[in-house]
PDB file of N, CA and C in Angstrom:
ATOM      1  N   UNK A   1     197.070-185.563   7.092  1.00  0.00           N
ATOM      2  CA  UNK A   1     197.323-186.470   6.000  1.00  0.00           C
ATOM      3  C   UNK A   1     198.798-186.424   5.640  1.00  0.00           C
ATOM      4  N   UNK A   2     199.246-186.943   4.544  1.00  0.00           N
ATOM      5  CA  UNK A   2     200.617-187.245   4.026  1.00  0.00           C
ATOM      6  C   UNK A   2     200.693-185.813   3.486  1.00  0.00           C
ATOM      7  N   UNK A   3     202.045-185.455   3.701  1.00  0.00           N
ATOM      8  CA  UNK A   3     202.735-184.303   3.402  1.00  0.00           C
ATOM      9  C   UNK A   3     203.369-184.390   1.479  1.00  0.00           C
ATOM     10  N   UNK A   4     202.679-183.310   0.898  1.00  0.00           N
ATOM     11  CA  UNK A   4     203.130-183.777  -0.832  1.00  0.00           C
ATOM     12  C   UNK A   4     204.696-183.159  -0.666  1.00  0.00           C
ATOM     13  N   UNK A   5     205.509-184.335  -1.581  1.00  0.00           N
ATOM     14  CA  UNK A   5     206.434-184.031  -1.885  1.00  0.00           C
ATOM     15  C   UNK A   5     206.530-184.221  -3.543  1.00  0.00           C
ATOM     16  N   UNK A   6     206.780-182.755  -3.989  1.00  0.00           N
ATOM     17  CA  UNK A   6     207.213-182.769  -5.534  1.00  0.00           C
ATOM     18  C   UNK A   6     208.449-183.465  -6.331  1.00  0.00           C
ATOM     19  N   UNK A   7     207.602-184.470  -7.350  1.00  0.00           N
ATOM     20  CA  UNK A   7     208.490-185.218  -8.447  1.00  0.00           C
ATOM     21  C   UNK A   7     209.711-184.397  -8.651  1.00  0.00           C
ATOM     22  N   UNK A   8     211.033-184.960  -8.228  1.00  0.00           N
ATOM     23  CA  UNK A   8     212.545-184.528  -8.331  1.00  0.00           C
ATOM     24  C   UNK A   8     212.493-184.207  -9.952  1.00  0.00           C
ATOM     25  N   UNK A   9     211.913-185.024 -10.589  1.00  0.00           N
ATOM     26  CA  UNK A   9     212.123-184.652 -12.129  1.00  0.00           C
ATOM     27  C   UNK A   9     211.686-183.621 -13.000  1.00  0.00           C
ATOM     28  N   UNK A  10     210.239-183.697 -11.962  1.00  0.00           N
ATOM     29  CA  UNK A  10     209.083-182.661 -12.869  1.00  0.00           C
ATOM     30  C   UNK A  10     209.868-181.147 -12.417  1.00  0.00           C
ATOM     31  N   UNK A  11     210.393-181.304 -10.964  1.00  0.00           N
ATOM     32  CA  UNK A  11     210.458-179.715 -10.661  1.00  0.00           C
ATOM     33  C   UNK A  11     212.039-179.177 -11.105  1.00  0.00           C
ATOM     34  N   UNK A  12     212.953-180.681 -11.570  1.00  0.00           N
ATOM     35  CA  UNK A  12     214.190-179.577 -12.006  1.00  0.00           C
ATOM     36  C   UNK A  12     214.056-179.163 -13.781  1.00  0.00           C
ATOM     37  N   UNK A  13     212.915-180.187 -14.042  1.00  0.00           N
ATOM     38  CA  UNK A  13     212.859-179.819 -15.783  1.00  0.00           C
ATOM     39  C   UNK A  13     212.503-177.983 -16.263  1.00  0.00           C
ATOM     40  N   UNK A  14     213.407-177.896 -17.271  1.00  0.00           N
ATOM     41  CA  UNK A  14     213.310-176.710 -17.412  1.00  0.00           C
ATOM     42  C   UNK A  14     212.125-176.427 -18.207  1.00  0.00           C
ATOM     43  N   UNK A  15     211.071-175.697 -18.391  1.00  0.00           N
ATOM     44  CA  UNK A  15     209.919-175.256 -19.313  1.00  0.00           C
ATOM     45  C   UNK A  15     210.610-174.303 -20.111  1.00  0.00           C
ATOM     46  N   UNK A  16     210.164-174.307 -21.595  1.00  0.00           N
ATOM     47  CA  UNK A  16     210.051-173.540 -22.281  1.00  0.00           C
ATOM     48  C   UNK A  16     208.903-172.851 -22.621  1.00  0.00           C
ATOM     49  N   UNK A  17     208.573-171.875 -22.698  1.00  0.00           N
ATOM     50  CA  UNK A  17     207.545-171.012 -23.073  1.00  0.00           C
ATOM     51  C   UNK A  17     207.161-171.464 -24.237  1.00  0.00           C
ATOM     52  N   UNK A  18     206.013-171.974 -24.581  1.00  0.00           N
ATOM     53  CA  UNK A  18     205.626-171.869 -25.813  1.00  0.00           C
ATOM     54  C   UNK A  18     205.349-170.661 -26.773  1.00  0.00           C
ATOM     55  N   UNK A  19     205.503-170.545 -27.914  1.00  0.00           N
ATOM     56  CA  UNK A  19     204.837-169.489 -29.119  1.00  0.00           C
ATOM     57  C   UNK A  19     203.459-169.619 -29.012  1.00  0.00           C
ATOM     58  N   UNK A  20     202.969-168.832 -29.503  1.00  0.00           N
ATOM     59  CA  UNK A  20     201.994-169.019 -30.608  1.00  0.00           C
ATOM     60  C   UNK A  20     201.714-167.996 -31.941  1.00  0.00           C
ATOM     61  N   UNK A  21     201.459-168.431 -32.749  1.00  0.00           N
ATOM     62  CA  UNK A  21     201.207-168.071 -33.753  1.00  0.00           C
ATOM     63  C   UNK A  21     199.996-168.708 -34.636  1.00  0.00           C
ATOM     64  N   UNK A  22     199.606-167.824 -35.593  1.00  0.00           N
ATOM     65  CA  UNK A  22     198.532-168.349 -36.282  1.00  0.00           C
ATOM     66  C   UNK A  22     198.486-168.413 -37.930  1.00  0.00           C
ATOM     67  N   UNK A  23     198.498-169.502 -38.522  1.00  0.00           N
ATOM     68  CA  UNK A  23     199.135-169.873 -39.426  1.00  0.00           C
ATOM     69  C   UNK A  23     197.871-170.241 -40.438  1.00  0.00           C
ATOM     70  N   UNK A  24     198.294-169.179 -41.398  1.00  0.00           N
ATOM     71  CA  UNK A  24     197.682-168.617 -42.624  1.00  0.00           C
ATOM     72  C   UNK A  24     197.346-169.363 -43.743  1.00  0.00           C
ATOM     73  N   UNK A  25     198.595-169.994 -44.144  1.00  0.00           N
ATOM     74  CA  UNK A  25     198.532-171.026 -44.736  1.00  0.00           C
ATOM     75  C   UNK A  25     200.130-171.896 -45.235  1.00  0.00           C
ATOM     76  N   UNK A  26     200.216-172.980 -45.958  1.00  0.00           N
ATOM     77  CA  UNK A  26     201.318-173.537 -45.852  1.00  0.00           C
ATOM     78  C   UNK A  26     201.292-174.330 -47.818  1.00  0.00           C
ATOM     79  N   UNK A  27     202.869-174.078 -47.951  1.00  0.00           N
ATOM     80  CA  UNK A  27     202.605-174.214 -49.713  1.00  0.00           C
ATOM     81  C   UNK A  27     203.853-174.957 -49.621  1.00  0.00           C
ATOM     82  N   UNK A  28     203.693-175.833 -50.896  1.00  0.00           N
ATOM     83  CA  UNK A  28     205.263-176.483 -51.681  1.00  0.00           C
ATOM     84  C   UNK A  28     205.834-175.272 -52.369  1.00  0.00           C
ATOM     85  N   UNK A  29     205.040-174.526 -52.948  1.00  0.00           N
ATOM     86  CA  UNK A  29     205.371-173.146 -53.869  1.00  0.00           C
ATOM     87  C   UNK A  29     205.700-171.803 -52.930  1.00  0.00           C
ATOM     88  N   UNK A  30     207.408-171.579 -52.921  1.00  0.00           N
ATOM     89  CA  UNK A  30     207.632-170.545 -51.878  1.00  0.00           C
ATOM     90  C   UNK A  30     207.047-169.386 -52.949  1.00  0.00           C
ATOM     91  N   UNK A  31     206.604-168.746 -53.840  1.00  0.00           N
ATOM     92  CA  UNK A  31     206.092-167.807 -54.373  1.00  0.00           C
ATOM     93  C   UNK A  31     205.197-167.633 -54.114  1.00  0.00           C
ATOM     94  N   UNK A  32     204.063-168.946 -53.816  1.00  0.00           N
ATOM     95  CA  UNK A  32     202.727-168.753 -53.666  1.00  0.00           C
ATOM     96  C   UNK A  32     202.693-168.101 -51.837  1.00  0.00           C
ATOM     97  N   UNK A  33     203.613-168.702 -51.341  1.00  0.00           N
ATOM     98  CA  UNK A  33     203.731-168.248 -49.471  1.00  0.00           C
ATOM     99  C   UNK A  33     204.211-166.634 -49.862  1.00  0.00           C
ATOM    100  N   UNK A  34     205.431-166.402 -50.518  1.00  0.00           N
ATOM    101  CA  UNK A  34     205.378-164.865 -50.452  1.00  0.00           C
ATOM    102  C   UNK A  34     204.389-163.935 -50.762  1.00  0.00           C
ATOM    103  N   UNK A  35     203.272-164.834 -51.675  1.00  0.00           N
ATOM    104  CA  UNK A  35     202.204-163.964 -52.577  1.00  0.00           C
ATOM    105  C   UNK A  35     200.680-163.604 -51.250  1.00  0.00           C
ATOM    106  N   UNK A  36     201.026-165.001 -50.236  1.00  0.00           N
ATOM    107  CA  UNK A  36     200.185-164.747 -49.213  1.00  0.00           C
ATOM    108  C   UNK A  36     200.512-163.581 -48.315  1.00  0.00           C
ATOM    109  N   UNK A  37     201.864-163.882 -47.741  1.00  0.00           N
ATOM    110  CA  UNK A  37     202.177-162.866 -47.012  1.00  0.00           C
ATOM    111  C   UNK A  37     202.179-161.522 -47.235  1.00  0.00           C
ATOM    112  N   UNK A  38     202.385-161.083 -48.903  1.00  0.00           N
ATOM    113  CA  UNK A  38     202.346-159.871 -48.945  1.00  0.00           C
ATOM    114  C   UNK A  38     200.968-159.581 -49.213  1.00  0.00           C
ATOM    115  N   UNK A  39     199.919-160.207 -49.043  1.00  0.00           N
ATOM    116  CA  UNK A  39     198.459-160.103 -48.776  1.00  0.00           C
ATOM    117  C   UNK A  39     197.598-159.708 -47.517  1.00  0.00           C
ATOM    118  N   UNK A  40     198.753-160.518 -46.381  1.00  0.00           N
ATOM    119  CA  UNK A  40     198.551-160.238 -45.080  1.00  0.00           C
ATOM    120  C   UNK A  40     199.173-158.978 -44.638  1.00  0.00           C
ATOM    121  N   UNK A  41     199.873-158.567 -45.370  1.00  0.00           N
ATOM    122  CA  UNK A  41     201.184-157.143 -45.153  1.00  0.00           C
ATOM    123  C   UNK A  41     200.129-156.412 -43.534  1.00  0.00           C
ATOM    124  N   UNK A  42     199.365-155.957 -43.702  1.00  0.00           N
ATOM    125  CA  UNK A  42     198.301-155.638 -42.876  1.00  0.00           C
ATOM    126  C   UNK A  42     198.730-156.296 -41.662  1.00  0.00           C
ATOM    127  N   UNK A  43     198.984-157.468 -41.563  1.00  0.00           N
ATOM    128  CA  UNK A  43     199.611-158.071 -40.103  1.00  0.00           C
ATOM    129  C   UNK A  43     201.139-157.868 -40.130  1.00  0.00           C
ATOM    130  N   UNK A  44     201.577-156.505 -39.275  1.00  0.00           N
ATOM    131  CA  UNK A  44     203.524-156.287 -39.241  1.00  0.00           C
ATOM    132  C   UNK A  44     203.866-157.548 -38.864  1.00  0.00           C
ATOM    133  N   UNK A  45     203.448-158.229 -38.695  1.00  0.00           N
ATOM    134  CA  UNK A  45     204.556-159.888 -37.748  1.00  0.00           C
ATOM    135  C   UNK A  45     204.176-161.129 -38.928  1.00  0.00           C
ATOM    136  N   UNK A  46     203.697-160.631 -39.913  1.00  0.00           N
ATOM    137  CA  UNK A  46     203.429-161.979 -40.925  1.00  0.00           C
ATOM    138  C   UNK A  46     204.597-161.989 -41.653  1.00  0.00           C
ATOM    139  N   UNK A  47     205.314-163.640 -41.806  1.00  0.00           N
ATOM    140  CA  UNK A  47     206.319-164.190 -42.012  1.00  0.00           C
ATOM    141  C   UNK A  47     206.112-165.477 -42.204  1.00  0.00           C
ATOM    142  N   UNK A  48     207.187-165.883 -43.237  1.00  0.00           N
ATOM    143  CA  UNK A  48     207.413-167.083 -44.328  1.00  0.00           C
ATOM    144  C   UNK A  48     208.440-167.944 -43.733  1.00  0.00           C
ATOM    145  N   UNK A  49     207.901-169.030 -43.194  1.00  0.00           N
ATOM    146  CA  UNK A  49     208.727-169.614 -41.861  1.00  0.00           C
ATOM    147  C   UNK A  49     209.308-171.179 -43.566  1.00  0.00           C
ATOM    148  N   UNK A  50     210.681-171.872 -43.936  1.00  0.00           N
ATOM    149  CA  UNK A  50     210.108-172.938 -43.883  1.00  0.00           C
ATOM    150  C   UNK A  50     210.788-174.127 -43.060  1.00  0.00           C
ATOM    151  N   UNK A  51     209.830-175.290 -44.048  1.00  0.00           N
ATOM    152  CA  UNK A  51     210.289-176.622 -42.770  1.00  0.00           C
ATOM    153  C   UNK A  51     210.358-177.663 -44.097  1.00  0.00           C
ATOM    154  N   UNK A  52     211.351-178.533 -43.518  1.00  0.00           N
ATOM    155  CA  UNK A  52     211.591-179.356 -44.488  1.00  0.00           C
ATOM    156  C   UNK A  52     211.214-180.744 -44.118  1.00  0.00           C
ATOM    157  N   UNK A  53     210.220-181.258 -44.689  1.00  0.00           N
ATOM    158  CA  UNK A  53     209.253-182.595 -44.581  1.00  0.00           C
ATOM    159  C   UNK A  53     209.911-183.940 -45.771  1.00  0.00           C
ATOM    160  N   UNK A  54     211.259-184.489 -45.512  1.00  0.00           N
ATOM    161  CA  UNK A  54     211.809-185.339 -46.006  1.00  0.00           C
ATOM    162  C   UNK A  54     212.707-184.436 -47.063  1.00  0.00           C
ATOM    163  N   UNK A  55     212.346-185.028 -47.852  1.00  0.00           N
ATOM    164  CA  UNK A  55     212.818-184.368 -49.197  1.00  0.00           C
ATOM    165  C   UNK A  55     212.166-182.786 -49.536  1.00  0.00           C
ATOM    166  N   UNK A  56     211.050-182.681 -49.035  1.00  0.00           N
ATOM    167  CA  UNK A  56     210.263-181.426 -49.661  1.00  0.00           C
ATOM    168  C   UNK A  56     210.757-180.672 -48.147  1.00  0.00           C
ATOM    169  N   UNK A  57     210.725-179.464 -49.318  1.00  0.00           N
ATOM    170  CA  UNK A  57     210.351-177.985 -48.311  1.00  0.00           C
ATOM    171  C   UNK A  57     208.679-177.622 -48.601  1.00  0.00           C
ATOM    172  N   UNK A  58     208.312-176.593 -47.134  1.00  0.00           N
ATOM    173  CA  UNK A  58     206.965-176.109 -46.775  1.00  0.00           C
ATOM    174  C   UNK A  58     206.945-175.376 -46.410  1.00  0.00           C
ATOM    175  N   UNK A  59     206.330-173.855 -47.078  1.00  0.00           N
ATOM    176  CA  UNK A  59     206.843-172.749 -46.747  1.00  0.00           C
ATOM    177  C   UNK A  59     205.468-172.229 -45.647  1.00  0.00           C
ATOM    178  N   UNK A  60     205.562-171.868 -44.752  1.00  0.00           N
ATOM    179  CA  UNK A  60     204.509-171.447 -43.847  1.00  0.00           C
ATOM    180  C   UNK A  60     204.013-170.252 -43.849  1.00  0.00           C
ATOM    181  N   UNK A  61     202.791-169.381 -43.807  1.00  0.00           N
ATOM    182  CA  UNK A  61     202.904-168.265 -44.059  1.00  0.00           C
ATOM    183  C   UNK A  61     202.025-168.020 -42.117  1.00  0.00           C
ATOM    184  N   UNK A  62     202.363-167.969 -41.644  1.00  0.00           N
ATOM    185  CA  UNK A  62     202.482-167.442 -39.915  1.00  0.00           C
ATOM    186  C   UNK A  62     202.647-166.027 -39.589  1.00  0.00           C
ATOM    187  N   UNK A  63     201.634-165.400 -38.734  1.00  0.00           N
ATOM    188  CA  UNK A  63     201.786-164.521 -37.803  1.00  0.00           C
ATOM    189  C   UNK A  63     201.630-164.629 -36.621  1.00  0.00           C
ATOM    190  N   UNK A  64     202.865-163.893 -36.327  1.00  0.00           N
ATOM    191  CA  UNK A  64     203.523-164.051 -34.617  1.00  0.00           C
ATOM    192  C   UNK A  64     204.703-163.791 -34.716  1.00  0.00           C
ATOM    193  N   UNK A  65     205.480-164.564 -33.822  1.00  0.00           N
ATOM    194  CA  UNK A  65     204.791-164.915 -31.902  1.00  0.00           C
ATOM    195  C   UNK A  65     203.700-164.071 -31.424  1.00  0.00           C
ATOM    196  N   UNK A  66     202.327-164.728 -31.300  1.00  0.00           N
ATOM    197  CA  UNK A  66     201.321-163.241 -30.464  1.00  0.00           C
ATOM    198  C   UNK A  66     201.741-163.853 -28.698  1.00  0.00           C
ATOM    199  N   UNK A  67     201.491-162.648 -27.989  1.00  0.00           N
ATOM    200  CA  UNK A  67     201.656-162.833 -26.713  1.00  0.00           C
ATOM    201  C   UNK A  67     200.435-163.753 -25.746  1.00  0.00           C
ATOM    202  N   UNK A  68     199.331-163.429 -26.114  1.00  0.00           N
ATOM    203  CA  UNK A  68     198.002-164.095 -25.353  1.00  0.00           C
ATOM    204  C   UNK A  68     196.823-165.316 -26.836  1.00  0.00           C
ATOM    205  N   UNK A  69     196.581-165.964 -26.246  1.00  0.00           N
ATOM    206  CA  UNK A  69     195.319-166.952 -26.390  1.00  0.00           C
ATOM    207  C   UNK A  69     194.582-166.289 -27.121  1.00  0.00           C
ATOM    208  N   UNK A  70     194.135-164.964 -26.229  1.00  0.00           N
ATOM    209  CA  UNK A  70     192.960-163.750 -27.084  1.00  0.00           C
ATOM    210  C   UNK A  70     193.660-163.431 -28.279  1.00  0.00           C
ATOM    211  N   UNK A  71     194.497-162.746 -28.180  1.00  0.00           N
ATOM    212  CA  UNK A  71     195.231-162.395 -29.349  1.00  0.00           C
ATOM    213  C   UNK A  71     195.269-163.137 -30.436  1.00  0.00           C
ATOM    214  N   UNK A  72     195.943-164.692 -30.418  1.00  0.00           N
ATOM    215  CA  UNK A  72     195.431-165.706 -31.351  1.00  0.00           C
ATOM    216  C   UNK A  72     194.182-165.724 -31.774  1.00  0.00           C
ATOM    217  N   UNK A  73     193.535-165.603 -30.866  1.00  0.00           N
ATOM    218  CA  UNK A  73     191.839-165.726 -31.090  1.00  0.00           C
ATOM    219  C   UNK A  73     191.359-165.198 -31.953  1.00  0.00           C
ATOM    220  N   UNK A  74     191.746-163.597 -31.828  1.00  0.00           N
ATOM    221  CA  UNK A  74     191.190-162.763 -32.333  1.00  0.00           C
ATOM    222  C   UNK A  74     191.833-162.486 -33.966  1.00  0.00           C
ATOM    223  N   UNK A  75     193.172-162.698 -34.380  1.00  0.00           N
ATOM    224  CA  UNK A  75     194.072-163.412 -34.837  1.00  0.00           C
ATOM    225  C   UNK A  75     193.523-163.869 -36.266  1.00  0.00           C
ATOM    226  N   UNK A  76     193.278-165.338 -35.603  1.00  0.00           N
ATOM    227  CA  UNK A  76     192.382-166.229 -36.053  1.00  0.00           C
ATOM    228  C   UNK A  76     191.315-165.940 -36.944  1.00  0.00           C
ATOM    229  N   UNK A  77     190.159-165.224 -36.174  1.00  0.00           N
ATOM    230  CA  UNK A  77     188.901-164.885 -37.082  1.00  0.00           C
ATOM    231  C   UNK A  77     189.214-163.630 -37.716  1.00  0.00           C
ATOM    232  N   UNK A  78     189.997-162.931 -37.990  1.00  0.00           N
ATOM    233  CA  UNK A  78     189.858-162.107 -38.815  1.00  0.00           C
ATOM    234  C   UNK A  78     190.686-162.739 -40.127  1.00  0.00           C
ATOM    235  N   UNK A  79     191.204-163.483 -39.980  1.00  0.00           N
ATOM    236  CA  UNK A  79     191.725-164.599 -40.929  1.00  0.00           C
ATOM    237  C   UNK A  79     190.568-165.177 -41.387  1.00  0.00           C
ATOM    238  N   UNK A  80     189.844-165.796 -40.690  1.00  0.00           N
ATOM    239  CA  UNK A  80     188.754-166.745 -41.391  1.00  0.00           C
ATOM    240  C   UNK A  80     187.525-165.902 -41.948  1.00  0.00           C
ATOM    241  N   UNK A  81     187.442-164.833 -41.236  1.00  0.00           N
ATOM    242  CA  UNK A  81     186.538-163.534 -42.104  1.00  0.00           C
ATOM    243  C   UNK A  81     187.043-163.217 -43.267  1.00  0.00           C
ATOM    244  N   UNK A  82     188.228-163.609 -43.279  1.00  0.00           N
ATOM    245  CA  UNK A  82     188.912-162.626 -44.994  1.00  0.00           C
ATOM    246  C   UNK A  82     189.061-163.731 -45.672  1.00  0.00           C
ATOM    247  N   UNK A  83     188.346-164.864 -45.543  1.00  0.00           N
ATOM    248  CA  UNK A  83     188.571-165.940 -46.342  1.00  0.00           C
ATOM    249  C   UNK A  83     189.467-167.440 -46.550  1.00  0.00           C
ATOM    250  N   UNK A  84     190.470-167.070 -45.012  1.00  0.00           N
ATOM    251  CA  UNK A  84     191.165-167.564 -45.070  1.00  0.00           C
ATOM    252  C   UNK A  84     190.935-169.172 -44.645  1.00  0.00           C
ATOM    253  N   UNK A  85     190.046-170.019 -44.754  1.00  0.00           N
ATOM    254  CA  UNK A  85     189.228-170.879 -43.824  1.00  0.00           C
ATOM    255  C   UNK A  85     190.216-171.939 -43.514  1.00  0.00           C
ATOM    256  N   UNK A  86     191.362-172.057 -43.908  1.00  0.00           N
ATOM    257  CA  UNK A  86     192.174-172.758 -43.249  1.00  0.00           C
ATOM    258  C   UNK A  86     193.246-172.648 -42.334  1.00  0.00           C
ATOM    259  N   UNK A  87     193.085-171.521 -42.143  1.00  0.00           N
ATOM    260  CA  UNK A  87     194.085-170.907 -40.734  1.00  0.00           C
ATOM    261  C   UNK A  87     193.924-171.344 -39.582  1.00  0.00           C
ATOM    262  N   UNK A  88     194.652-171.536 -39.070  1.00  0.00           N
ATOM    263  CA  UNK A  88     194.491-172.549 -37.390  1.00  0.00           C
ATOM    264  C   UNK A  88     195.742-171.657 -36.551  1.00  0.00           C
ATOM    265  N   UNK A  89     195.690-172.100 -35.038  1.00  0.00           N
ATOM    266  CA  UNK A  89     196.566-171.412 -34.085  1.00  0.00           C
ATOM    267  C   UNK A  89     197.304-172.614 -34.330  1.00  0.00           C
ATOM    268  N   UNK A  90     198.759-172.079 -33.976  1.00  0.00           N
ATOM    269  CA  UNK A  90     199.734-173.261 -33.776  1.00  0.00           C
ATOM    270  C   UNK A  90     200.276-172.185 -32.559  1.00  0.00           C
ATOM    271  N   UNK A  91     200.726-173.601 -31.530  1.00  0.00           N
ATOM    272  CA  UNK A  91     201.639-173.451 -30.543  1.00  0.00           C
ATOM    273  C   UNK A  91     203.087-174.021 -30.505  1.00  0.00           C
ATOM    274  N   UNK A  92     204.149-173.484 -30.159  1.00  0.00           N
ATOM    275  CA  UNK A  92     205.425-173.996 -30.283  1.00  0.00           C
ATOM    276  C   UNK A  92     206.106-173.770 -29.217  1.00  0.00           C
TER     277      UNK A  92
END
């Protein structure tokens, strides 16, 4: 059959590694994000990321970078066991 030759574009583009992290929760009130994080203290990598959405800031309360999927995973539900029911994985 025909011999594959790889897209010139796809193979010089550089990849970045994505993050992940799993994100706790997210506030207009940076007090209320510090008041989370020092709740999570229990997770060493929990941190108050923010992002600015027009005019407003959003303070993130995230732990990570984790290294594996599982890790998120696991991450994850012990977040949603402690109540946290709106915690989700984010990738970056």
């Amino acid at each position: 059959e025909g011999a594959f030759y790889p897209d010139p574009l796809v193979a010089e583009a550089a990849v970045q590694p994505a993050s992940l992290y799993v994100q706790a929760g997210a506030f207009s009130n940076q007090n209320n994000a510090w008041a989370l994080r020092e709740k999570l203290s229990y997770f060493n990598n929990a941190q108050v990321y923010t992002v600015q959405v027009g005019r407003q800031s959003y303070y993130r309360v995230r732990i990570g970078p984790l290294g594996r999927v599982e890790e998120a995973d696991e991450v994850l539900s012990r977040l949603v066991n402690a109540g946290h029911r709106d915690a989700m994985i984010v990738v970056e």
